[in-house]
Protein backbone atom coordinates (compact mmCIF):
# COMPACT_ATOMS: atom_id res chain seq x y z
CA UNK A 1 0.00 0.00 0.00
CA UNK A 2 1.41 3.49 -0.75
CA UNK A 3 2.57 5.41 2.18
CA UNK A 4 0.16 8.49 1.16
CA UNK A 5 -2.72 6.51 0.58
CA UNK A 6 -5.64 7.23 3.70
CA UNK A 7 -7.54 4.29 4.45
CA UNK A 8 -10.31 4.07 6.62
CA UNK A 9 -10.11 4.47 10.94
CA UNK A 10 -9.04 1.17 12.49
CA UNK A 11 -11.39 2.22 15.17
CA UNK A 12 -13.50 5.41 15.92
CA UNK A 13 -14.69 6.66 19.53
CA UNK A 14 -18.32 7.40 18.99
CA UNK A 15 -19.68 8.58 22.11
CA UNK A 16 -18.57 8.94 26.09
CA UNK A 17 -20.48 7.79 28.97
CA UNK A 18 -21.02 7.43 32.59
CA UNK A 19 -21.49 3.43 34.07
CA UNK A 20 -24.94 3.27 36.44
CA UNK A 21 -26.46 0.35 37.93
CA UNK A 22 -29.06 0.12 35.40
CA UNK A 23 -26.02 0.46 32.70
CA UNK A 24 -24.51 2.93 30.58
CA UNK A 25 -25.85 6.69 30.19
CA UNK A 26 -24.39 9.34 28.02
CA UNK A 27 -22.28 11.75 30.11
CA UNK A 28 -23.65 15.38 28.70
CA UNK A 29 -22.90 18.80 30.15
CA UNK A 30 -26.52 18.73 31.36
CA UNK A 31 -26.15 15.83 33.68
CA UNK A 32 -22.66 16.44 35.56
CA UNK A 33 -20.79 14.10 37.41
CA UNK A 34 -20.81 14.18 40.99
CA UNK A 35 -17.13 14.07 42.77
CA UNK A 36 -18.13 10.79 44.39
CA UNK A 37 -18.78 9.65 40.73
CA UNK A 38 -15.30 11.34 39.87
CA UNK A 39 -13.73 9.40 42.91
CA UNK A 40 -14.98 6.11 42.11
CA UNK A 41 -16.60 5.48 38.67
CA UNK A 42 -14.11 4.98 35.87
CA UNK A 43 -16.02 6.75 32.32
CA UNK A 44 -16.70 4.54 29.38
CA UNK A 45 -16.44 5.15 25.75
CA UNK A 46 -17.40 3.19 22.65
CA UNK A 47 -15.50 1.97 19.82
CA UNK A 48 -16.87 1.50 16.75
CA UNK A 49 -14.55 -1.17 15.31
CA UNK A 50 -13.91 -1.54 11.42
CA UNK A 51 -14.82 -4.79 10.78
CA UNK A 52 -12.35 -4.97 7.90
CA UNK A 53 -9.08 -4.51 10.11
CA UNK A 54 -10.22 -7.26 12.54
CA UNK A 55 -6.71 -8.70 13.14
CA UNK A 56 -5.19 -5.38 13.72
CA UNK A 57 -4.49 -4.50 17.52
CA UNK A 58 -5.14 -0.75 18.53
CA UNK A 59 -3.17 1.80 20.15
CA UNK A 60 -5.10 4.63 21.94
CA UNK A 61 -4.31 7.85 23.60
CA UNK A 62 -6.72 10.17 25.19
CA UNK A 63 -6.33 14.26 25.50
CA UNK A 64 -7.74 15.76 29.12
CA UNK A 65 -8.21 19.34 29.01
CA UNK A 66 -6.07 19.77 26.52
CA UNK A 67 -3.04 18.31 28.28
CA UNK A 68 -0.02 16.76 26.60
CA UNK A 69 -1.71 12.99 25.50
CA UNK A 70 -2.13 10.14 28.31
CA UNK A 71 -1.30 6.38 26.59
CA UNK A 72 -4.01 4.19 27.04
CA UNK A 73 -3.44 0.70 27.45
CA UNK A 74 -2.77 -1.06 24.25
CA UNK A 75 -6.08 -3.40 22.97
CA UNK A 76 -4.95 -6.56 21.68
CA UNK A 77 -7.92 -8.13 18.81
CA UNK A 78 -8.78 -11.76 20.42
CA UNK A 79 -7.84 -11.30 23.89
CA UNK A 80 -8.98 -7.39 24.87
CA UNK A 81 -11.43 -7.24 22.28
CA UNK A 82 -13.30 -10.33 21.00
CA UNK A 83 -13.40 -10.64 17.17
CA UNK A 84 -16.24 -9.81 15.36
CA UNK A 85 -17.73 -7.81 18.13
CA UNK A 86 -18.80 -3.95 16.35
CA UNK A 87 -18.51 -1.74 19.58
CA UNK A 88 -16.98 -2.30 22.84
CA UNK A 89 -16.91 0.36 25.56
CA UNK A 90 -13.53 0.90 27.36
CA UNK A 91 -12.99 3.11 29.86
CA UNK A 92 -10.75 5.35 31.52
CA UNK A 93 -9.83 7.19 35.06
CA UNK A 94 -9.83 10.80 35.41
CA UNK A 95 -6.58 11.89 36.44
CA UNK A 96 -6.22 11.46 40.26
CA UNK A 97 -5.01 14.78 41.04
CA UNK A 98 -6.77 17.84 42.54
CA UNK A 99 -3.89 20.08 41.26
CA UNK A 100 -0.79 18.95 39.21
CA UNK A 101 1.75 20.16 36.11
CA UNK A 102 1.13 18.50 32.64
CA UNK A 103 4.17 17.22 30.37
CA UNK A 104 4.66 20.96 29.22
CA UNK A 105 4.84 22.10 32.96
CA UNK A 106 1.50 23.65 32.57
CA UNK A 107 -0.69 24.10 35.91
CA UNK A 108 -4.20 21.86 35.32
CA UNK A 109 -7.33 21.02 37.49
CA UNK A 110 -8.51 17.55 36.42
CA UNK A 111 -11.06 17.05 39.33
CA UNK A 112 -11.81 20.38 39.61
CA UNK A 113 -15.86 21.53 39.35
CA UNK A 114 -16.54 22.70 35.95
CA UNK A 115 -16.36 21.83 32.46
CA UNK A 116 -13.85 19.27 31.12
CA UNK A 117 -12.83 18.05 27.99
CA UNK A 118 -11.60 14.54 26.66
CA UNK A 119 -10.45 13.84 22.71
CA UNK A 120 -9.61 10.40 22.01
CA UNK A 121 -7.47 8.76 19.61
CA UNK A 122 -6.97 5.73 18.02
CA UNK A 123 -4.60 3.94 15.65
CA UNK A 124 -2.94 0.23 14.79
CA UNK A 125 -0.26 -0.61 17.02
CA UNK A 126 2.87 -1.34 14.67
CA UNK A 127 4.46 -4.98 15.74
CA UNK A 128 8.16 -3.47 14.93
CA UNK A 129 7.82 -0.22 16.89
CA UNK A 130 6.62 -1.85 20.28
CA UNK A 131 7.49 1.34 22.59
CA UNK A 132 8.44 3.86 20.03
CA UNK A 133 6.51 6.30 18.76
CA UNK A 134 2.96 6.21 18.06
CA UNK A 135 1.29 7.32 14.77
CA UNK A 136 -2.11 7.97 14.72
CA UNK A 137 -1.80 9.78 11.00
CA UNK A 138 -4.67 8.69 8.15
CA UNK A 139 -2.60 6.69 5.82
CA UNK A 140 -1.98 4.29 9.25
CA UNK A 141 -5.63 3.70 9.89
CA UNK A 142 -5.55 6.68 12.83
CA UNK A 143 -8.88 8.53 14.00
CA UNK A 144 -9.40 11.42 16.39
CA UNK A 145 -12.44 11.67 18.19
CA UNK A 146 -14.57 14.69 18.12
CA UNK A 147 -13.53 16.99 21.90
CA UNK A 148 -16.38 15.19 23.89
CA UNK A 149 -17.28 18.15 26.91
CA UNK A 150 -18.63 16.88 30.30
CA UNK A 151 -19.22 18.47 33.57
CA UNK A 152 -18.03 17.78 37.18
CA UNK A 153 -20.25 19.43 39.52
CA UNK A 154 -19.19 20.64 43.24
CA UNK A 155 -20.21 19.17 46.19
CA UNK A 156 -23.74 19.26 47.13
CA UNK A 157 -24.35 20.15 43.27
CA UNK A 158 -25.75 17.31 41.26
């Protein structure tokens, strides 16, 4: 395949959401999340697999607020995700920091009431670079999410 050529997103995010007993709800700036939710609850969001890449295995990196990316674990086709399955929700931890310094020595909030922003990408985890650098360009099946906006409301607000 030519090294210019785009193909098609190994994997998109399509949506974020908050886990509740009953299941999975869509987290929306209308409903916020509670700091015990924050505190305990991990948030979930879906893949939409390409069915057509089934063997490859996915790298994925997710954007808080606009910090410097955090790697998300690597999702191995067969083990992490079963084959053939079309969507499967992951999830991931807000950063467990009231206060702390991103990679570009920036001061951020994570947990902090207010509104909060994730972006998510995706992109085939290359067998010979195990470690190195990640490329989540086009032409190597990459996809970035649309910036998904939630709320964390202060205590006492919900």
């Amino acid at each position: 395949m030519p090294a210019n050529t785009v193909r098609e997103p190994v994997a998109k995010v399509t949506g974020i959401y908050r886990g509740k007993f009953s299941g999975l709800e869509p987290l929306t700036i209308d409903k916020p999340l509670s700091m015990e939710e924050v505190r305990r609850n991990p948030i979930f969001y879906e893949l939409d697999l390409n069915p057509e890449t089934g063997d490859e295995n996915l790298i994925i990196d997710l954007i808080y607020d606009n910090m410097a990316p955090i790697r998300l674990q690597d999702l191995y086709r067969g083990t992490d995700l079963p084959r053939g399955v079309r969507f499967w929700p992951d999830w991931f931890d807000i950063p467990p920091y009231e206060e702390m310094r991103d990679v570009d020595g920036r001061r951020v909030y994570p947990r902090a009431p207010g509104f909060h922003t994730v972006q998510i990408r995706t992109g085939v985890r290359k067998r010979a670079r195990m470690g190195g650098n990640r490329d989540f360009s086009p032409e190597m099946g990459g996809f970035s999410s649309p910036v998904f906006e939630f709320m964390i409301a202060g205590d006492g607000h919900v």
